[in-house]
PDB file of N, CA and C in Angstrom:
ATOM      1  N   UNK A   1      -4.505 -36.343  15.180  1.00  0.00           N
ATOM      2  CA  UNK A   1      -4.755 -34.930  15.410  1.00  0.00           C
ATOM      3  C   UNK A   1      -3.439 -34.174  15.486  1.00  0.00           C
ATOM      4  N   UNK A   2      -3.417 -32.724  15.365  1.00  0.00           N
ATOM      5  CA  UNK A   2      -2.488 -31.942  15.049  1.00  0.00           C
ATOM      6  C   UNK A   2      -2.351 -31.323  15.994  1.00  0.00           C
ATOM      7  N   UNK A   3      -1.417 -30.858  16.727  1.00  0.00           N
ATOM      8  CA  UNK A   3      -1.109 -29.972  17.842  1.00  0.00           C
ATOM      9  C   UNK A   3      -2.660 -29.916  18.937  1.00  0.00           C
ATOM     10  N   UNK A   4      -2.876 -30.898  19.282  1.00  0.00           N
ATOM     11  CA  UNK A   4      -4.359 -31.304  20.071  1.00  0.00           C
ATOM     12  C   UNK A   4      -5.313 -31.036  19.696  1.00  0.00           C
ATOM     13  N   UNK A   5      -5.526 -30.536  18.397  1.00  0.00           N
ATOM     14  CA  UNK A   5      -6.875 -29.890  17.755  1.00  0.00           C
ATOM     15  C   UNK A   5      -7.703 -31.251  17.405  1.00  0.00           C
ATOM     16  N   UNK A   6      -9.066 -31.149  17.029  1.00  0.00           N
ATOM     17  CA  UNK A   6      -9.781 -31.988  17.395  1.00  0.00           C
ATOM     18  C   UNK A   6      -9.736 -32.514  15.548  1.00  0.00           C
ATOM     19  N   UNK A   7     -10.587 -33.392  15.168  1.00  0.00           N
ATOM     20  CA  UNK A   7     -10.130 -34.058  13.705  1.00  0.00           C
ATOM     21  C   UNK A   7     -11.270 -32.833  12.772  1.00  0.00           C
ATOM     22  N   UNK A   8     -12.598 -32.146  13.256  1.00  0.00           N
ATOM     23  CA  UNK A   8     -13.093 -31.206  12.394  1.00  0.00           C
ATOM     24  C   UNK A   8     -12.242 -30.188  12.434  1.00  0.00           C
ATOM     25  N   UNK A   9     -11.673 -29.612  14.017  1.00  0.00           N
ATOM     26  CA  UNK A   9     -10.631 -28.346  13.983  1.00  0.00           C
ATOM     27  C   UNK A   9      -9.339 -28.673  12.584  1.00  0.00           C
ATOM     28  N   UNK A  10      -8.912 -29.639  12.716  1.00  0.00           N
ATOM     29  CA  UNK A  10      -7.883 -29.893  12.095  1.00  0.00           C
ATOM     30  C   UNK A  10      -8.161 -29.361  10.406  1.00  0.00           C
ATOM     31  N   UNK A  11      -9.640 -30.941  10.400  1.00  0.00           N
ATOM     32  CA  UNK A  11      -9.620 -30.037   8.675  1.00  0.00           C
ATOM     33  C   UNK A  11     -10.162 -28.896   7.760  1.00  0.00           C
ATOM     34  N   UNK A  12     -11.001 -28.343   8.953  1.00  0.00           N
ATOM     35  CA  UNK A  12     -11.357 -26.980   8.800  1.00  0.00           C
ATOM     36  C   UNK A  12      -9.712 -25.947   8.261  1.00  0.00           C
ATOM     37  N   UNK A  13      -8.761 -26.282   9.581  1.00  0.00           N
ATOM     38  CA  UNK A  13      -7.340 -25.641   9.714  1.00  0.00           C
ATOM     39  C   UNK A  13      -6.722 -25.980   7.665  1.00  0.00           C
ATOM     40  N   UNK A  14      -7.005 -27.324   7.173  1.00  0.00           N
ATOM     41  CA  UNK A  14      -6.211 -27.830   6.260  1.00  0.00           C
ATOM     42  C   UNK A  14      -7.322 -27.104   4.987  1.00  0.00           C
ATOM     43  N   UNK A  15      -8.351 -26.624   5.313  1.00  0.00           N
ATOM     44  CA  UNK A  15      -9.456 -25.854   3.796  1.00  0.00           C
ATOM     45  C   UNK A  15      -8.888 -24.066   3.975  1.00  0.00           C
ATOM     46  N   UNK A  16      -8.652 -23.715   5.395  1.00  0.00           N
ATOM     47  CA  UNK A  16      -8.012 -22.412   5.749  1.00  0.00           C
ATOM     48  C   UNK A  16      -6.946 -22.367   4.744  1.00  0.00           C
ATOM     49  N   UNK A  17      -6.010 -23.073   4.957  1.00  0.00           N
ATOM     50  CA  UNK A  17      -4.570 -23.562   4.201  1.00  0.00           C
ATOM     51  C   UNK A  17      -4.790 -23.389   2.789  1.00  0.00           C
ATOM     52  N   UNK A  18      -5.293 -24.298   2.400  1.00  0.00           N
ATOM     53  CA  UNK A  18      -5.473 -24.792   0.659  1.00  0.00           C
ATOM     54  C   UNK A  18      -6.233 -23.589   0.149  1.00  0.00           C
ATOM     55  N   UNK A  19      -6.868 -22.907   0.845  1.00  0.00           N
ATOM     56  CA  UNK A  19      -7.759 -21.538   0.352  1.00  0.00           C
ATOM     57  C   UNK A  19      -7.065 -20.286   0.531  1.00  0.00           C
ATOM     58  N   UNK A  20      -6.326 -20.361   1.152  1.00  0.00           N
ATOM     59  CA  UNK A  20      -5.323 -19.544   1.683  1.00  0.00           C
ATOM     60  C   UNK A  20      -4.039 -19.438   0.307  1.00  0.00           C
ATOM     61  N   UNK A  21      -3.554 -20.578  -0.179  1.00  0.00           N
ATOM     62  CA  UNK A  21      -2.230 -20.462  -0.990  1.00  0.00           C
ATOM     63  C   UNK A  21      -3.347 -20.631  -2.486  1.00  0.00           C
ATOM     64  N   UNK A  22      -4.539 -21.034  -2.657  1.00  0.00           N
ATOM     65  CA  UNK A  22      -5.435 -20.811  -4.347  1.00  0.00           C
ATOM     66  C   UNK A  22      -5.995 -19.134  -3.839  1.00  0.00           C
ATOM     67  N   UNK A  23      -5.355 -18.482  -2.869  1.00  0.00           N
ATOM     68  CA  UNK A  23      -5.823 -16.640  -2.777  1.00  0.00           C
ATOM     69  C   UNK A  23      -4.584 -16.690  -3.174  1.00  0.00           C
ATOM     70  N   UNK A  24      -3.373 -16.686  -3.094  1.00  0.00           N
ATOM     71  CA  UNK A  24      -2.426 -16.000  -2.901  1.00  0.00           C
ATOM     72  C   UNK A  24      -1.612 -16.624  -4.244  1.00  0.00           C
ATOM     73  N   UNK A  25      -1.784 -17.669  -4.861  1.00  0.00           N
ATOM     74  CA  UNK A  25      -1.674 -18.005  -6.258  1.00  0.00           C
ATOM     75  C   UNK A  25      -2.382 -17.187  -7.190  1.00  0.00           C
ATOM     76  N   UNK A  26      -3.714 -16.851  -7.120  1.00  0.00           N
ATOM     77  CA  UNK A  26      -4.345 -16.090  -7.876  1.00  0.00           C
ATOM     78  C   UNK A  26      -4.157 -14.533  -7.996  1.00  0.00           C
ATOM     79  N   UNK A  27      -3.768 -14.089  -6.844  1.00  0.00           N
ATOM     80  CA  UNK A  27      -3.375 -12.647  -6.640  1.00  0.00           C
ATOM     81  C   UNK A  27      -1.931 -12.704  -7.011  1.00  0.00           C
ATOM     82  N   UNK A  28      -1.355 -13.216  -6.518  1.00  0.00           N
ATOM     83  CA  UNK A  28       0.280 -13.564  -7.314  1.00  0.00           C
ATOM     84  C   UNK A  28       0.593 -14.419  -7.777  1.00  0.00           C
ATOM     85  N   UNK A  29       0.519 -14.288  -9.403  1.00  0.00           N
ATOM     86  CA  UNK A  29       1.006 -15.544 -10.162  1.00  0.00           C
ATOM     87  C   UNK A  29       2.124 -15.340 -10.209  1.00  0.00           C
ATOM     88  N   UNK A  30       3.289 -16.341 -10.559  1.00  0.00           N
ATOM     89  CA  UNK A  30       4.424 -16.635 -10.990  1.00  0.00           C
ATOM     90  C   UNK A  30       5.294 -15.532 -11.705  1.00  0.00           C
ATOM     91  N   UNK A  31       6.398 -15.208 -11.945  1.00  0.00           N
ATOM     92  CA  UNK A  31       7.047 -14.048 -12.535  1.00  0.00           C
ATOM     93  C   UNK A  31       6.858 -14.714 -14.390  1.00  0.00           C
ATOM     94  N   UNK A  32       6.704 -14.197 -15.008  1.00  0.00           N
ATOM     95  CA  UNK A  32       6.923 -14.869 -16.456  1.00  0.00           C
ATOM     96  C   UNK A  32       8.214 -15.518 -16.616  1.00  0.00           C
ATOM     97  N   UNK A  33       8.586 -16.399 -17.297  1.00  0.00           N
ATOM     98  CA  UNK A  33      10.071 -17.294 -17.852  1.00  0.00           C
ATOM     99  C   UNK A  33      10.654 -16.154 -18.325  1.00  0.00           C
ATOM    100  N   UNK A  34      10.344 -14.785 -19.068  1.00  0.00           N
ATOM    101  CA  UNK A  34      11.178 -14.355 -19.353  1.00  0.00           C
ATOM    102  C   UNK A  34      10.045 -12.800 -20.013  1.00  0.00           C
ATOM    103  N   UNK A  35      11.054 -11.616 -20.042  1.00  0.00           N
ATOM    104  CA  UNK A  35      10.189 -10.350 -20.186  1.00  0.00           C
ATOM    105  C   UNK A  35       9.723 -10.883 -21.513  1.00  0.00           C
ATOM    106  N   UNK A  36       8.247  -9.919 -21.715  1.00  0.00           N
ATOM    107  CA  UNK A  36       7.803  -9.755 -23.075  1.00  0.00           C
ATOM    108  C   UNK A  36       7.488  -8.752 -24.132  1.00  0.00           C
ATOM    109  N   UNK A  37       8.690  -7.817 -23.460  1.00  0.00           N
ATOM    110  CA  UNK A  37       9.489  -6.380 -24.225  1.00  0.00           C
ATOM    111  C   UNK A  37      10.302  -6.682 -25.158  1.00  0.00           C
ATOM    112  N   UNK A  38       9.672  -6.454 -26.022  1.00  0.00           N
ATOM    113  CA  UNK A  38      11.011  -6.461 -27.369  1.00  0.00           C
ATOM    114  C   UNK A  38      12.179  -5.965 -26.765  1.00  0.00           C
ATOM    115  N   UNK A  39      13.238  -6.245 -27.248  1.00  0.00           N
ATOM    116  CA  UNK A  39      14.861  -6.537 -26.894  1.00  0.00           C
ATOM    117  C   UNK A  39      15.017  -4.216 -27.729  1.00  0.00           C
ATOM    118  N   UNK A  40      14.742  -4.335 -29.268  1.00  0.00           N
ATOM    119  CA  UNK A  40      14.806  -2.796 -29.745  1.00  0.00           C
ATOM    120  C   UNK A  40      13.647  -1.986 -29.092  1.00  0.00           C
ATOM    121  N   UNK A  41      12.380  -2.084 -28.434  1.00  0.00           N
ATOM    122  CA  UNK A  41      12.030  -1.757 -27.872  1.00  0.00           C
ATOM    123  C   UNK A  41      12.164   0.412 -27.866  1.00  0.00           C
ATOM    124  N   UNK A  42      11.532   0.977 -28.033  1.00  0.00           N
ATOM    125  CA  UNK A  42      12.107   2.662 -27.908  1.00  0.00           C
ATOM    126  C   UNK A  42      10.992   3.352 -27.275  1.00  0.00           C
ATOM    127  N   UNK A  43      11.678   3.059 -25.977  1.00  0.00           N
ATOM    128  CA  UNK A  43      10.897   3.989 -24.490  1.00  0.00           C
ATOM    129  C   UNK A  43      10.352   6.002 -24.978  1.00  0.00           C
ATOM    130  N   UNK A  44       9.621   5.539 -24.533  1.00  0.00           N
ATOM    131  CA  UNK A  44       8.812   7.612 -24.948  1.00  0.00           C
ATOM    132  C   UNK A  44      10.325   8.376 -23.550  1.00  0.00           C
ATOM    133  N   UNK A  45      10.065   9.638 -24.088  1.00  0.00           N
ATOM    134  CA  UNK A  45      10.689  10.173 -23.100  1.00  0.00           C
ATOM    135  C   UNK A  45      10.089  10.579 -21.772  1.00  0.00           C
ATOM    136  N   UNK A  46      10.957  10.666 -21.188  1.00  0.00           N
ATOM    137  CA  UNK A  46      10.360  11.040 -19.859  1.00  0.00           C
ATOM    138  C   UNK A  46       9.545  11.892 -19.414  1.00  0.00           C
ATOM    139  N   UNK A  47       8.295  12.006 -18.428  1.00  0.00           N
ATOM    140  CA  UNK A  47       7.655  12.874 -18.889  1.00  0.00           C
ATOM    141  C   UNK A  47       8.235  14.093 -17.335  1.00  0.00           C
ATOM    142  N   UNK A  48       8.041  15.416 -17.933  1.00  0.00           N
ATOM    143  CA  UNK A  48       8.716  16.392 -16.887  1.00  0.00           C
ATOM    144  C   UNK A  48       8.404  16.345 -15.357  1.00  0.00           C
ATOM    145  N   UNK A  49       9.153  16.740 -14.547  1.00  0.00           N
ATOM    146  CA  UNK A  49       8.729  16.558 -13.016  1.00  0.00           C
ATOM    147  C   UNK A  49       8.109  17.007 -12.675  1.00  0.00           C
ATOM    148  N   UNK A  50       6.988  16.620 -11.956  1.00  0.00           N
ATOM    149  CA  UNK A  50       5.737  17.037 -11.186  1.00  0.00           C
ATOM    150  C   UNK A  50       6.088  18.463 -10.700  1.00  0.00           C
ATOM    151  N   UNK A  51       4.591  19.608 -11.113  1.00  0.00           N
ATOM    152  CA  UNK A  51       5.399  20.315  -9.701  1.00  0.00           C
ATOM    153  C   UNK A  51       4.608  20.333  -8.322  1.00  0.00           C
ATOM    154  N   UNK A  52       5.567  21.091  -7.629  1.00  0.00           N
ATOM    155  CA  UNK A  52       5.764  21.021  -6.426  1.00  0.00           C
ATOM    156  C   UNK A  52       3.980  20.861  -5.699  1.00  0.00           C
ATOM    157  N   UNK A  53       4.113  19.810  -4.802  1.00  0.00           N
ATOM    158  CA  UNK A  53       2.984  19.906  -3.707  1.00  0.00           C
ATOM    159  C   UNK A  53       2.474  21.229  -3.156  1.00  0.00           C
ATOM    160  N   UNK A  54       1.363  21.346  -2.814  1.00  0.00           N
ATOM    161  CA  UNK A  54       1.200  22.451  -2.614  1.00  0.00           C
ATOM    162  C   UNK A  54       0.227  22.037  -1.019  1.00  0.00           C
ATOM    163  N   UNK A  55       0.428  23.153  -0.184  1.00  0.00           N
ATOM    164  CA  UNK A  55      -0.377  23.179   1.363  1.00  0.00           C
ATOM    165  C   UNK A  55      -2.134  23.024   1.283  1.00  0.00           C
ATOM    166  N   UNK A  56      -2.420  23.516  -0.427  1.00  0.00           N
ATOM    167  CA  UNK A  56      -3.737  23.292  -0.640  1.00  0.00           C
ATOM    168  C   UNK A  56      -3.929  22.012  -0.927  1.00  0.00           C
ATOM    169  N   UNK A  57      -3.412  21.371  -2.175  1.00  0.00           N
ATOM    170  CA  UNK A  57      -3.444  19.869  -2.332  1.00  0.00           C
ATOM    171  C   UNK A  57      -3.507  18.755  -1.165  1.00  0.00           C
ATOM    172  N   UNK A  58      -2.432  19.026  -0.116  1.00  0.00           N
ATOM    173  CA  UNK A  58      -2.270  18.081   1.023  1.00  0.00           C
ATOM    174  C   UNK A  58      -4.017  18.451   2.253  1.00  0.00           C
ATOM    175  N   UNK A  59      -4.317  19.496   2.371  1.00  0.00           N
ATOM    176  CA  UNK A  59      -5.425  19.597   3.175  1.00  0.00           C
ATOM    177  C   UNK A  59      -6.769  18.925   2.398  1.00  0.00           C
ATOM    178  N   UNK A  60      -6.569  19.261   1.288  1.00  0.00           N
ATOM    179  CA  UNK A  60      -7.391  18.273   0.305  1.00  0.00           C
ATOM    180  C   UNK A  60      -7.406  16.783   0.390  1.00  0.00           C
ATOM    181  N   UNK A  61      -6.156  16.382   0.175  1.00  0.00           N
ATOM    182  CA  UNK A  61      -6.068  14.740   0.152  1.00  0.00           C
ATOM    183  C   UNK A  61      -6.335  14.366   1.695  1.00  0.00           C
ATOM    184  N   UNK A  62      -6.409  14.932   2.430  1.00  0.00           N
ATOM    185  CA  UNK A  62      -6.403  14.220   4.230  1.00  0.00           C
ATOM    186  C   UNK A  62      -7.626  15.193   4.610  1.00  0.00           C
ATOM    187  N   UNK A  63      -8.413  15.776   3.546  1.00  0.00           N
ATOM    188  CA  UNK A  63      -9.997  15.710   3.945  1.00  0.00           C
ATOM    189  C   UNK A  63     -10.636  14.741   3.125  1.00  0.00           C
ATOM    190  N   UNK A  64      -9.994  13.973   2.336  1.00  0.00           N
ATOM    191  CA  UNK A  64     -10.300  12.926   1.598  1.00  0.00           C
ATOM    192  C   UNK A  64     -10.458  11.728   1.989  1.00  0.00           C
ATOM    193  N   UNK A  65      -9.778  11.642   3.051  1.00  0.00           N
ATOM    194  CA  UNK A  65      -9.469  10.418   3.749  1.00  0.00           C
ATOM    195  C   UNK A  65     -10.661   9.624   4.640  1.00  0.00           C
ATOM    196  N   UNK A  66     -10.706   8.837   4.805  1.00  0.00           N
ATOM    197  CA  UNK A  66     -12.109   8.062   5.502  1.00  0.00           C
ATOM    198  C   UNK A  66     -11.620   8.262   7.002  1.00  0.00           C
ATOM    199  N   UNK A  67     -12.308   9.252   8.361  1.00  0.00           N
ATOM    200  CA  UNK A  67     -11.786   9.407   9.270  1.00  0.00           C
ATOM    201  C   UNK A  67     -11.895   8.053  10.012  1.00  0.00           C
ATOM    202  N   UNK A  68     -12.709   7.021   9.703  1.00  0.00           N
ATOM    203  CA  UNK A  68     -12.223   6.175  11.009  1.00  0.00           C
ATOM    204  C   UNK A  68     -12.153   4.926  10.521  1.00  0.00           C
ATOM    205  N   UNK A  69     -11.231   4.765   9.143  1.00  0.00           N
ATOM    206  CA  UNK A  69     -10.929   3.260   8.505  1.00  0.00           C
ATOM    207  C   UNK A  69      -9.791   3.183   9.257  1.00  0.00           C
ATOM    208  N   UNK A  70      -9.260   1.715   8.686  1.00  0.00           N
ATOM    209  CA  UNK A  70      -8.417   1.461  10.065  1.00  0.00           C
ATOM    210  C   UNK A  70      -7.134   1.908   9.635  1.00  0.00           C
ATOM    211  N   UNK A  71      -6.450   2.541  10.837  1.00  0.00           N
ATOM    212  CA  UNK A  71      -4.985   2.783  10.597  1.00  0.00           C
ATOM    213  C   UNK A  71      -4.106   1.734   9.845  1.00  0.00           C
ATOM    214  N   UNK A  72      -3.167   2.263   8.833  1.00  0.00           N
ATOM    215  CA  UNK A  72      -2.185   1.884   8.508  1.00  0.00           C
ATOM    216  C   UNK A  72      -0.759   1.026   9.206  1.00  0.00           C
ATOM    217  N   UNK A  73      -0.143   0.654   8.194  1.00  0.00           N
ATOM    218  CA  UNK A  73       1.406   0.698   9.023  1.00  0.00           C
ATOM    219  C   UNK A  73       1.697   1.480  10.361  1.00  0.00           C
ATOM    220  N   UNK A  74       1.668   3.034   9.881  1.00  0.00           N
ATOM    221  CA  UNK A  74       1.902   3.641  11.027  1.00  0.00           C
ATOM    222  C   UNK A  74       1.524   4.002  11.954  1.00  0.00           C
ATOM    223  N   UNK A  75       0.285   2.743  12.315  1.00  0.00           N
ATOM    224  CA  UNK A  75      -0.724   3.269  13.432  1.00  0.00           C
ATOM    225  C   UNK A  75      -1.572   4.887  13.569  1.00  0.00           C
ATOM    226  N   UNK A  76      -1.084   5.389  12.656  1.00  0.00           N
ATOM    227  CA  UNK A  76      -1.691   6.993  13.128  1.00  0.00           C
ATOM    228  C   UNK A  76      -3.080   6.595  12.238  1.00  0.00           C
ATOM    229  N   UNK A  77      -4.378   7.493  13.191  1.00  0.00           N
ATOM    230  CA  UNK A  77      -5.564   6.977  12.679  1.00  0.00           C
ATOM    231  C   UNK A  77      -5.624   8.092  11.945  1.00  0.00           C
ATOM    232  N   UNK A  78      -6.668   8.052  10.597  1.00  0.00           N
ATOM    233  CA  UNK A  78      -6.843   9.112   9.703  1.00  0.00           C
ATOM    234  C   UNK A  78      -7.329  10.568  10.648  1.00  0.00           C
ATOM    235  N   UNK A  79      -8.223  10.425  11.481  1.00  0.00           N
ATOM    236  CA  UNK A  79      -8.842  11.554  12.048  1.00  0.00           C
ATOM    237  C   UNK A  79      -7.968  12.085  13.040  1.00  0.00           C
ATOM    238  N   UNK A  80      -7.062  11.289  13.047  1.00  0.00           N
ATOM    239  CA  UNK A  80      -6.123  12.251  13.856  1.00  0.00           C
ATOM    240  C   UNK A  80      -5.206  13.317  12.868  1.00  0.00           C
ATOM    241  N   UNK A  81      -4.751  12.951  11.756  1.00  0.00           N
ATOM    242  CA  UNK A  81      -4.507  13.466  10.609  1.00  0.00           C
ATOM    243  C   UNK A  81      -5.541  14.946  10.656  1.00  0.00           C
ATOM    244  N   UNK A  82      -6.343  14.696  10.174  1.00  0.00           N
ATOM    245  CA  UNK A  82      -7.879  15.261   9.536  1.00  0.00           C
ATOM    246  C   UNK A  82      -7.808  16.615  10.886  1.00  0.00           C
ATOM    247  N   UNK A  83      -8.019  16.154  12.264  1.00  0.00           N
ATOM    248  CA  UNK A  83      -7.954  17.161  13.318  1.00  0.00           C
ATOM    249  C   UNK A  83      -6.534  17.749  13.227  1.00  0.00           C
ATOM    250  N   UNK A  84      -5.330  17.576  13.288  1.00  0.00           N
ATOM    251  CA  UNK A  84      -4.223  18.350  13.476  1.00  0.00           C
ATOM    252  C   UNK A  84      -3.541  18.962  12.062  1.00  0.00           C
ATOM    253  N   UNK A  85      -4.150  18.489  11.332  1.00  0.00           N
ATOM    254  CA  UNK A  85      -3.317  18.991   9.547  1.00  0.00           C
ATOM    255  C   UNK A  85      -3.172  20.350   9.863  1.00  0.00           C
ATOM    256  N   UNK A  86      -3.691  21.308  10.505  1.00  0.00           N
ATOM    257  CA  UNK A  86      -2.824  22.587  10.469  1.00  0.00           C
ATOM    258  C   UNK A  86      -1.831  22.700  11.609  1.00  0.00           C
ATOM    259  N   UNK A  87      -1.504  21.620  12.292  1.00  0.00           N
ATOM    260  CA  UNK A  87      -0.467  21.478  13.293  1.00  0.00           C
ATOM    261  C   UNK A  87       0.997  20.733  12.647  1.00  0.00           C
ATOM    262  N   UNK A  88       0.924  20.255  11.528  1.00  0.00           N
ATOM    263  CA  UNK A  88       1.529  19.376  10.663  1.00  0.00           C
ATOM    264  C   UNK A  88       2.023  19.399   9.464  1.00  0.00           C
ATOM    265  N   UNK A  89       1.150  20.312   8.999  1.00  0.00           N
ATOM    266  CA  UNK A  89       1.333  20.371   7.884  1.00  0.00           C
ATOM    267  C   UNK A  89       2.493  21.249   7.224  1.00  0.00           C
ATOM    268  N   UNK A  90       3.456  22.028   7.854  1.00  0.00           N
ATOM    269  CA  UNK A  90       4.502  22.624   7.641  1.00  0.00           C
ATOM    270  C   UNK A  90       5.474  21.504   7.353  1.00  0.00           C
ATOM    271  N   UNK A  91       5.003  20.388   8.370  1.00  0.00           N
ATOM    272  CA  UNK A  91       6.305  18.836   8.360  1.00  0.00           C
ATOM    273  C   UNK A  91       5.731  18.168   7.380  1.00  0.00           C
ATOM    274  N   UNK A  92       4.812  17.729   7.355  1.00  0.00           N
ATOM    275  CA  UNK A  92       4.582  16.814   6.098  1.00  0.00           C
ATOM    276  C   UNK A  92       4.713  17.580   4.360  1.00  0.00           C
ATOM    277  N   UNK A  93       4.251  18.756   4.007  1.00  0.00           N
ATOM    278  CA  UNK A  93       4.593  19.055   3.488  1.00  0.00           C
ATOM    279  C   UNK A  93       5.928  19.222   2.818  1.00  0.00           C
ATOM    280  N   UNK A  94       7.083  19.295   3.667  1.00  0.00           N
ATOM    281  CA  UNK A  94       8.600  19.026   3.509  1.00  0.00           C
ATOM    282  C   UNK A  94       8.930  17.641   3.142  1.00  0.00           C
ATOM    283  N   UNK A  95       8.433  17.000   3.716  1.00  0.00           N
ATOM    284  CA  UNK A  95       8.390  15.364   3.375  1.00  0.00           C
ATOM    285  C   UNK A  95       8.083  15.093   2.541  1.00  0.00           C
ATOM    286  N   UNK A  96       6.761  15.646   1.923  1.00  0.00           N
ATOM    287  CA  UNK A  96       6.309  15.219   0.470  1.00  0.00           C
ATOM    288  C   UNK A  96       6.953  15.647  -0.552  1.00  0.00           C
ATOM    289  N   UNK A  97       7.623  16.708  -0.485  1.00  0.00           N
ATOM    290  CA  UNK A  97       8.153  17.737  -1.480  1.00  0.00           C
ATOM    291  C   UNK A  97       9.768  16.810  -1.511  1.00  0.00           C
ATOM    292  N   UNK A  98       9.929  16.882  -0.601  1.00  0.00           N
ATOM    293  CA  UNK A  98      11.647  15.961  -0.713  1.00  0.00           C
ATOM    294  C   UNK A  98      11.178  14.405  -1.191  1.00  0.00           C
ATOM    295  N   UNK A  99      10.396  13.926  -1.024  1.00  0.00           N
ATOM    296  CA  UNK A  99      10.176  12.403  -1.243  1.00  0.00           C
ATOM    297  C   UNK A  99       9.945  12.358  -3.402  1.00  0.00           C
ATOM    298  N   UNK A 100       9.045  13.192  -3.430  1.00  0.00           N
ATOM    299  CA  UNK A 100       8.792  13.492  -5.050  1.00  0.00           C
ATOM    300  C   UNK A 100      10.096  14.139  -5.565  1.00  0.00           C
ATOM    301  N   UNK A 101      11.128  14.852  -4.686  1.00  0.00           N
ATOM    302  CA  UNK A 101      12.133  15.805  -5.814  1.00  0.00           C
ATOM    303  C   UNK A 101      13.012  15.061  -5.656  1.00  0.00           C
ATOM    304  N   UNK A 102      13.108  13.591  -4.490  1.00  0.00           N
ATOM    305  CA  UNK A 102      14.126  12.451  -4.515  1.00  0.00           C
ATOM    306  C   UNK A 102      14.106  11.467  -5.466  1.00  0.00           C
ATOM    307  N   UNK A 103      12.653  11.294  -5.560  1.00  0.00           N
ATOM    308  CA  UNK A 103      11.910   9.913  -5.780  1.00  0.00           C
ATOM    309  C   UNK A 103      12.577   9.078  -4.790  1.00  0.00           C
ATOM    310  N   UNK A 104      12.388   9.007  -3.562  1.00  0.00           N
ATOM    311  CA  UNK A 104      12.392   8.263  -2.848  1.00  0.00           C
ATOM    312  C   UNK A 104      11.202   7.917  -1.700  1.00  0.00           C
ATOM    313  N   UNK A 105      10.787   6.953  -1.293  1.00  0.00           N
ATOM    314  CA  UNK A 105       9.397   6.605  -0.715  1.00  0.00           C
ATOM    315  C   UNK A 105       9.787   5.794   0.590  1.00  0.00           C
ATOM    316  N   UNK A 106       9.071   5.614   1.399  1.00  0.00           N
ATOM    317  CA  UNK A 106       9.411   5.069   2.579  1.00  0.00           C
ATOM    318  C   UNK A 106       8.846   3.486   2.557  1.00  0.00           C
ATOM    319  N   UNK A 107      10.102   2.810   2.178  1.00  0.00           N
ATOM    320  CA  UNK A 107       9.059   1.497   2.293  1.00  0.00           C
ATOM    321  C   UNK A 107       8.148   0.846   2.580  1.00  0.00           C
ATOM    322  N   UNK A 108       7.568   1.356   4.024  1.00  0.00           N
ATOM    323  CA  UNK A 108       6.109   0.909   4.906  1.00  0.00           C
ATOM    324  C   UNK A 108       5.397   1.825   3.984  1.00  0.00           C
ATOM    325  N   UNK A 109       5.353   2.706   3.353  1.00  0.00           N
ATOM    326  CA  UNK A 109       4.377   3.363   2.748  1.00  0.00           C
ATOM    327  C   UNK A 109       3.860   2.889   1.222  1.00  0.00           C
ATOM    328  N   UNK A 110       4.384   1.649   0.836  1.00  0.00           N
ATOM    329  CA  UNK A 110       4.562   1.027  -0.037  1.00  0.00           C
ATOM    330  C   UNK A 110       3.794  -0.131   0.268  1.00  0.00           C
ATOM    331  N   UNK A 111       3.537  -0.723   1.419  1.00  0.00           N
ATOM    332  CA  UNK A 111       2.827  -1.475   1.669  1.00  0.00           C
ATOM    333  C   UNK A 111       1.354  -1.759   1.807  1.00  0.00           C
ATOM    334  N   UNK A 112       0.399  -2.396   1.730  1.00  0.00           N
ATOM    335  CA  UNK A 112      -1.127  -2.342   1.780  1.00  0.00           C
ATOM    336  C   UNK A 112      -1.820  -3.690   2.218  1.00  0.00           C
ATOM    337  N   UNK A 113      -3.149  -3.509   2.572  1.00  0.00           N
ATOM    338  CA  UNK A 113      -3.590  -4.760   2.953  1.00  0.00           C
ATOM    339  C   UNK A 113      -4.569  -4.890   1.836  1.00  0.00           C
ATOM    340  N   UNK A 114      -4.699  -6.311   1.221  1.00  0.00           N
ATOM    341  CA  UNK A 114      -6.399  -6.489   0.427  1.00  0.00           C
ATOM    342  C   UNK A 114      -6.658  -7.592   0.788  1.00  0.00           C
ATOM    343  N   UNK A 115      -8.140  -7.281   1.635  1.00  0.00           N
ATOM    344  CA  UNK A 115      -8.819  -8.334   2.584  1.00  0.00           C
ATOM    345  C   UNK A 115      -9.877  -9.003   1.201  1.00  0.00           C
ATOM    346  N   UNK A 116      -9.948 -10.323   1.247  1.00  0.00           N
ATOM    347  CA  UNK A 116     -10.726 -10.499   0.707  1.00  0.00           C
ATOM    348  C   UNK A 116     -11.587 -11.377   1.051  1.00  0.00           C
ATOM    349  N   UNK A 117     -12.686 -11.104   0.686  1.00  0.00           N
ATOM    350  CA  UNK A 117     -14.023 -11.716   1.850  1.00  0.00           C
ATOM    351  C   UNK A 117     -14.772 -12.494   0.609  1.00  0.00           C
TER     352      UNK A 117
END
C-alpha cells in the first residue's frame, strides 16, 4: 500500500493517474518535429487596428456574462461585475482601451479551466 491507502484506494488513485495523463495527452499533443509553413511562405497584410472600445460594448459584454458561474482567476464573481459596471466602468474601460492599443494582456487573463466530465 501507498502512503496508508488501502489496496482498492490505491488502484482506484493509479486509473485517476493513467486517465488523468490519456486527458491531458489528448488535449495536448506533442509540439510537431518541425513547423509546416512553407519556408517562402507570403503572410496577407495586417489587418487595421480595432477601433476603440466603447462604454456601450463593455455594458453589453458583462450583461452577457452568466451572473453566478464560477469566478475566475480573479476571484471577482460575474454579478458583482453585472451590479457595479456603472461604478467601474470609467476604470475598466481605460484598461481595455490601453490593453488593445498595447497589445498587451494580463497573463491570468489568458488562462482558463476545461473541466471535463
Amino acid at each position: 500500500m501507498h502512503n496508508g491507502l488501502s489496496t482498492k484506494a490505491n488502484r482506484l488513485l493509479t486509473k485517476v493517474q493513467a486517465t488523468t495523463q490519456l486527458l491531458a495527452n489528448v488535449f495536448f499533443p506533442p509540439k510537431p518535429p518541425q513547423t509546416l509553413v512553407p519556408a517562402d511562405f507570403q503572410y496577407p497584410e495586417p489587418l487595421p487596428a480595432p477601433p476603440a472600445i466603447t462604454i456601450s460594448q463593455l455594458h453589453q459584454q458583462v450583461g452577457r456574462l452568466l451572473p453566478y458561474k464560477v469566478s475566475g482567476p480573479d476571484g471577482i464573481p460575474n454579478i458583482v461585475l453585472q451590479k457595479t459596471i456603472d461604478l467601474v466602468e470609467g476604470h475598466l474601460i481605460h484598461i481595455y482601451r490601453a490593453m488593445v492599443r498595447l497589445g498587451v494582456y494580463v497573463d491570468s487573463w489568458r488562462e482558463f479551466s476545461t473541466i471535463v466530465l
